[in-house]
C-alpha atoms as a PDB file:
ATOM      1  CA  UNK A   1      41.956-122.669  80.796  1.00  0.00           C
ATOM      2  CA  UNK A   2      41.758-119.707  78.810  1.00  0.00           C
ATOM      3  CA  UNK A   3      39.951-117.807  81.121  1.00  0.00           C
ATOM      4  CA  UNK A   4      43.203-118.802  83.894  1.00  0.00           C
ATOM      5  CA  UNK A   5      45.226-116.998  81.236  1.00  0.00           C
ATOM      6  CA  UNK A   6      47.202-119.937  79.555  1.00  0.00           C
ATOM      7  CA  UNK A   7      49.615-118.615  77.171  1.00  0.00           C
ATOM      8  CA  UNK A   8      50.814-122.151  75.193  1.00  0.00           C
ATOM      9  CA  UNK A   9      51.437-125.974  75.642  1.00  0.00           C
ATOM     10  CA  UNK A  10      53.447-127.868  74.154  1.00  0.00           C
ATOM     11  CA  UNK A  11      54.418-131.534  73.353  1.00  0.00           C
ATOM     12  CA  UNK A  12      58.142-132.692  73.891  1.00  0.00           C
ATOM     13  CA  UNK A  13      60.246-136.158  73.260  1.00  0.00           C
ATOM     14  CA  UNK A  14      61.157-137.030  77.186  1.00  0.00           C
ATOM     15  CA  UNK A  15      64.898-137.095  75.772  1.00  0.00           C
ATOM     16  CA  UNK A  16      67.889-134.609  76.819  1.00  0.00           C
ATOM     17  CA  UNK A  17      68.231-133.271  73.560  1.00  0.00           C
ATOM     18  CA  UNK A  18      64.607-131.939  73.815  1.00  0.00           C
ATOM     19  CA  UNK A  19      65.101-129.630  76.893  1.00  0.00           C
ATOM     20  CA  UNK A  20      66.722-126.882  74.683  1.00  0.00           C
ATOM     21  CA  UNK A  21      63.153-127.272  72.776  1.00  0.00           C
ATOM     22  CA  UNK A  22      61.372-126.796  75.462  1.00  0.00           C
ATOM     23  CA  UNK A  23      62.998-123.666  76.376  1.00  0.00           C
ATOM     24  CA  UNK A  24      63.124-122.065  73.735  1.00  0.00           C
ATOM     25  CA  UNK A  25      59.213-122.361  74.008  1.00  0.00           C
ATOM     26  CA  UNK A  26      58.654-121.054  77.265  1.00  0.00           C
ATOM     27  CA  UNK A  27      61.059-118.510  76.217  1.00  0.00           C
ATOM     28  CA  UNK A  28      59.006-117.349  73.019  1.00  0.00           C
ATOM     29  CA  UNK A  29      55.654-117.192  75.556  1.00  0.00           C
ATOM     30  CA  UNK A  30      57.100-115.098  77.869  1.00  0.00           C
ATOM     31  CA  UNK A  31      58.931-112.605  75.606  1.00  0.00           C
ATOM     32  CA  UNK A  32      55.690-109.877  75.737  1.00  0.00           C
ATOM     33  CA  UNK A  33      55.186-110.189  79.197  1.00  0.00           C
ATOM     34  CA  UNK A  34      57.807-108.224  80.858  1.00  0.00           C
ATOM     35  CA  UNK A  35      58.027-111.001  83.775  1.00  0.00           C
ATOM     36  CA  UNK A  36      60.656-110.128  85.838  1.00  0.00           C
ATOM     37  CA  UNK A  37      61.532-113.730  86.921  1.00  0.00           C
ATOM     38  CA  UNK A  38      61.391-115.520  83.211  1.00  0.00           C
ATOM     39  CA  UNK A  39      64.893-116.245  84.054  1.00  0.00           C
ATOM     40  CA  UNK A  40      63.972-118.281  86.949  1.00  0.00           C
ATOM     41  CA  UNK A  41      61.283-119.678  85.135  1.00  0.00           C
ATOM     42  CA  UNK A  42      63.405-120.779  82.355  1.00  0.00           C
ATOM     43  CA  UNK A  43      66.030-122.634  84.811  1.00  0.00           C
ATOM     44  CA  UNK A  44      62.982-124.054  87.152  1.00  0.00           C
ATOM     45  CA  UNK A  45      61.446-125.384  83.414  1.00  0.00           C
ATOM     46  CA  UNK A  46      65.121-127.071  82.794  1.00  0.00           C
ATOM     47  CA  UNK A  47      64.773-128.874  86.201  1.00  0.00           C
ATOM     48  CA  UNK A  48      61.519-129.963  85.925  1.00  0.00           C
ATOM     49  CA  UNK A  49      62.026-131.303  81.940  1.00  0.00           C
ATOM     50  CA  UNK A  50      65.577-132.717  83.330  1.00  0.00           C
ATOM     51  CA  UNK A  51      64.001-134.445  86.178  1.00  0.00           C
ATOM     52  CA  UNK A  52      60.986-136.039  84.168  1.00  0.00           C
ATOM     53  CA  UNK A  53      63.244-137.417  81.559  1.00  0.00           C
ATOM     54  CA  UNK A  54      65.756-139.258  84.163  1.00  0.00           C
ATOM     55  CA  UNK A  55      63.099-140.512  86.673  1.00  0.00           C
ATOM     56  CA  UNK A  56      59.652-140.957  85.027  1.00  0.00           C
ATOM     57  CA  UNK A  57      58.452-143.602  82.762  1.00  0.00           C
ATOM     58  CA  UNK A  58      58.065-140.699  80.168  1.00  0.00           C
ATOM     59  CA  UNK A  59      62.362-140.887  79.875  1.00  0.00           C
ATOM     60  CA  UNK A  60      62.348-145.100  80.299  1.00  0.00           C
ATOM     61  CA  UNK A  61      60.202-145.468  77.036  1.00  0.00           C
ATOM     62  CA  UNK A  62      61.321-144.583  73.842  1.00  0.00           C
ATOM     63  CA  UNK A  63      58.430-143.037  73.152  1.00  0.00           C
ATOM     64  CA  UNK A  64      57.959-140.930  75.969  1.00  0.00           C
ATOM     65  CA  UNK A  65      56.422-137.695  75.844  1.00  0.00           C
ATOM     66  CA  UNK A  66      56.483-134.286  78.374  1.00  0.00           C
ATOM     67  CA  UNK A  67      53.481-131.671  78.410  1.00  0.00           C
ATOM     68  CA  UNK A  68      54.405-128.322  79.441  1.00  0.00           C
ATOM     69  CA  UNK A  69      51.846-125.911  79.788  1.00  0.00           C
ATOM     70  CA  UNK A  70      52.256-122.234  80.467  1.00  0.00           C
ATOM     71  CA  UNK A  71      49.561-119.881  82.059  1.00  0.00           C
ATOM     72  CA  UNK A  72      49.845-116.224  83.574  1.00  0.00           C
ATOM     73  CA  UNK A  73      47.116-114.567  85.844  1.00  0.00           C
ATOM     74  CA  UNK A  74      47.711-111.181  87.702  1.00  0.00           C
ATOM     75  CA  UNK A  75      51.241-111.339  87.176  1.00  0.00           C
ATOM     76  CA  UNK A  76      52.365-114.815  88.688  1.00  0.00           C
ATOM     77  CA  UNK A  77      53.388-117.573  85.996  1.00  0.00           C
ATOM     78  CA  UNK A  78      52.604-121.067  86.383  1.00  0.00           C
ATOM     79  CA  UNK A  79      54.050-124.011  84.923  1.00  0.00           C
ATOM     80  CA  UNK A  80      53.124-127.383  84.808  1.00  0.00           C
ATOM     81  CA  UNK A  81      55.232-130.613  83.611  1.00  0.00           C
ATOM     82  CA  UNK A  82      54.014-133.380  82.573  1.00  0.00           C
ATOM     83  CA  UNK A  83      54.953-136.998  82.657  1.00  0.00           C
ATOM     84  CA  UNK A  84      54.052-140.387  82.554  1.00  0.00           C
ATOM     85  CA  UNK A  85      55.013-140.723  86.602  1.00  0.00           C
ATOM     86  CA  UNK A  86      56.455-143.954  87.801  1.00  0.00           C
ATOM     87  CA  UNK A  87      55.493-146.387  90.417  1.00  0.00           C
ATOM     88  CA  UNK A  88      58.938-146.744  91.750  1.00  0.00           C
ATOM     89  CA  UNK A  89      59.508-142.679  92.471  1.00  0.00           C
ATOM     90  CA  UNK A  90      58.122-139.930  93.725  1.00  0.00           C
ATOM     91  CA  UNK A  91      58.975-136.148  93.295  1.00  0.00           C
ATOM     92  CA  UNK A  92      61.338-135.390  96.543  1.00  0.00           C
ATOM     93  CA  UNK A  93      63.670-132.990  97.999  1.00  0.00           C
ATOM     94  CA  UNK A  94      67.392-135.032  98.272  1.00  0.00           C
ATOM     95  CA  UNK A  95      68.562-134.284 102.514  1.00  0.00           C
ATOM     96  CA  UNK A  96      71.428-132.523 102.854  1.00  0.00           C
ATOM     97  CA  UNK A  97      71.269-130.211  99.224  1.00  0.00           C
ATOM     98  CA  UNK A  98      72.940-127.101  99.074  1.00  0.00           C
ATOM     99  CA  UNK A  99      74.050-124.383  96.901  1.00  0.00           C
ATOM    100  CA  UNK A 100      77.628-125.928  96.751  1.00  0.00           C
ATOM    101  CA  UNK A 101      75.891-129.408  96.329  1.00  0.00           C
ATOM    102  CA  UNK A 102      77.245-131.239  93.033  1.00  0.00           C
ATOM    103  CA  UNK A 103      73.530-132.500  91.859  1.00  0.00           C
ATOM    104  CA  UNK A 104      70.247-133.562  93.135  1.00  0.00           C
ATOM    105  CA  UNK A 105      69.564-129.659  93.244  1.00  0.00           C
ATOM    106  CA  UNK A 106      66.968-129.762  90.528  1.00  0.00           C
ATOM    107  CA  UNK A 107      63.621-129.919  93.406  1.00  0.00           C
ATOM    108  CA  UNK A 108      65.947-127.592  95.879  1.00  0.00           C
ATOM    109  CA  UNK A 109      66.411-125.163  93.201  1.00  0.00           C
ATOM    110  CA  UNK A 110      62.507-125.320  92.579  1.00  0.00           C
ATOM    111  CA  UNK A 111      61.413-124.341  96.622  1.00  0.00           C
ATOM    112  CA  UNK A 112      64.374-121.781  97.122  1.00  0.00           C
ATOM    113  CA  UNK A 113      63.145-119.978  93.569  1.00  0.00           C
ATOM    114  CA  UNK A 114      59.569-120.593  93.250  1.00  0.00           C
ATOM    115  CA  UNK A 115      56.241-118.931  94.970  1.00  0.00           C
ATOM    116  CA  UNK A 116      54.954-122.157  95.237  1.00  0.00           C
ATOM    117  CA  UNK A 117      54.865-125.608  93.913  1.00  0.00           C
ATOM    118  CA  UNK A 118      53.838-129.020  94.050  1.00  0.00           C
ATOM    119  CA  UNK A 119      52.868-132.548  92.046  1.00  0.00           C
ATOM    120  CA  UNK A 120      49.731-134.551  91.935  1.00  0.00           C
ATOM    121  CA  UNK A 121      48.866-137.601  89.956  1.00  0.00           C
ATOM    122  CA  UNK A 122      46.482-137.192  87.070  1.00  0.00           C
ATOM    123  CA  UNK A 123      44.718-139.284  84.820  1.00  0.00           C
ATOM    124  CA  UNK A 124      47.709-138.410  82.018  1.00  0.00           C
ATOM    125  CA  UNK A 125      50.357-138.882  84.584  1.00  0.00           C
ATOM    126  CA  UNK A 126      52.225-136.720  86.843  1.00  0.00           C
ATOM    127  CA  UNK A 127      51.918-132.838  87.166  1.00  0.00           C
ATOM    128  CA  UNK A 128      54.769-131.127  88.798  1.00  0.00           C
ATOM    129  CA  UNK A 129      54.205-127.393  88.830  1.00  0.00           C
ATOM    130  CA  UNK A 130      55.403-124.100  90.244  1.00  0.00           C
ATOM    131  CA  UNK A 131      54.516-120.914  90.327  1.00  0.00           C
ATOM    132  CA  UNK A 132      56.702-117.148  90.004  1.00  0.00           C
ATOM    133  CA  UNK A 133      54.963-113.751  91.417  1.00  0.00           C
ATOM    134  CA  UNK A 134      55.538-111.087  89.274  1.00  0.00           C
ATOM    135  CA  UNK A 135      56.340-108.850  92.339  1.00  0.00           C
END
């Protein structure tokens, strides 16, 4: 993945307390690179962590872990999360979530901001990822 550009992973506890940790961390990565959506990147990262630890099997064990890996090529970030998945849940958009909406924004917030993004099931679990264009 070096060639791809990956900047850092890191290892998190899939507990509340540890989104702060994680980023901080993306923060720290993105610092040098003059993005101009590591804003958006940060918040997208809080969703993703957020979601992961309240409806994965990385958040129902107590001791569940989250991989976030950071990677930048040509100017567009991508981030990937991952968890543990779950048999019971999939990664969905809620019907009927808006901007005024009072949660279940986290996946909304994700399509309206992001270039692109997704999930897949991997041998470690599941990946949700997105993407930012620098331009």
């Amino acid at each position: 993945m070096r060639a791809l550009g990956l900047l850092g992973q890191v290892e998190v506890p899939a507990q509340i307390a540890a989104v702060p940790r994680a980023r901080h961390y993306v923060r720290d990565l993105l610092k040098g690179l003059d993005h101009p959506h590591t804003d958006d990147a940060l918040l997208l990262l809080t969703e993703l962590v957020t979601n992961a630890i309240r409806h994965s099997d990385s958040g129902r064990s107590s001791d569940g872990r989250i991989i976030i890996a950071v990677a930048h090529h040509l100017g567009t970030l991508h981030i990937d999360v991952v968890d543990a998945g779950s048999t019971g849940q999939r990664p969905s958009l809620r019907a009927g979530v808006s901007p005024d909406s009072g949660g279940g924004r986290g996946l909304w917030l994700v399509q309206e901001l992001s270039s692109a993004w997704g999930w897949y099931e991997a041998l470690t679990g599941r990946v949700v990822w997105f993407q930012l264009n620098g331009k």
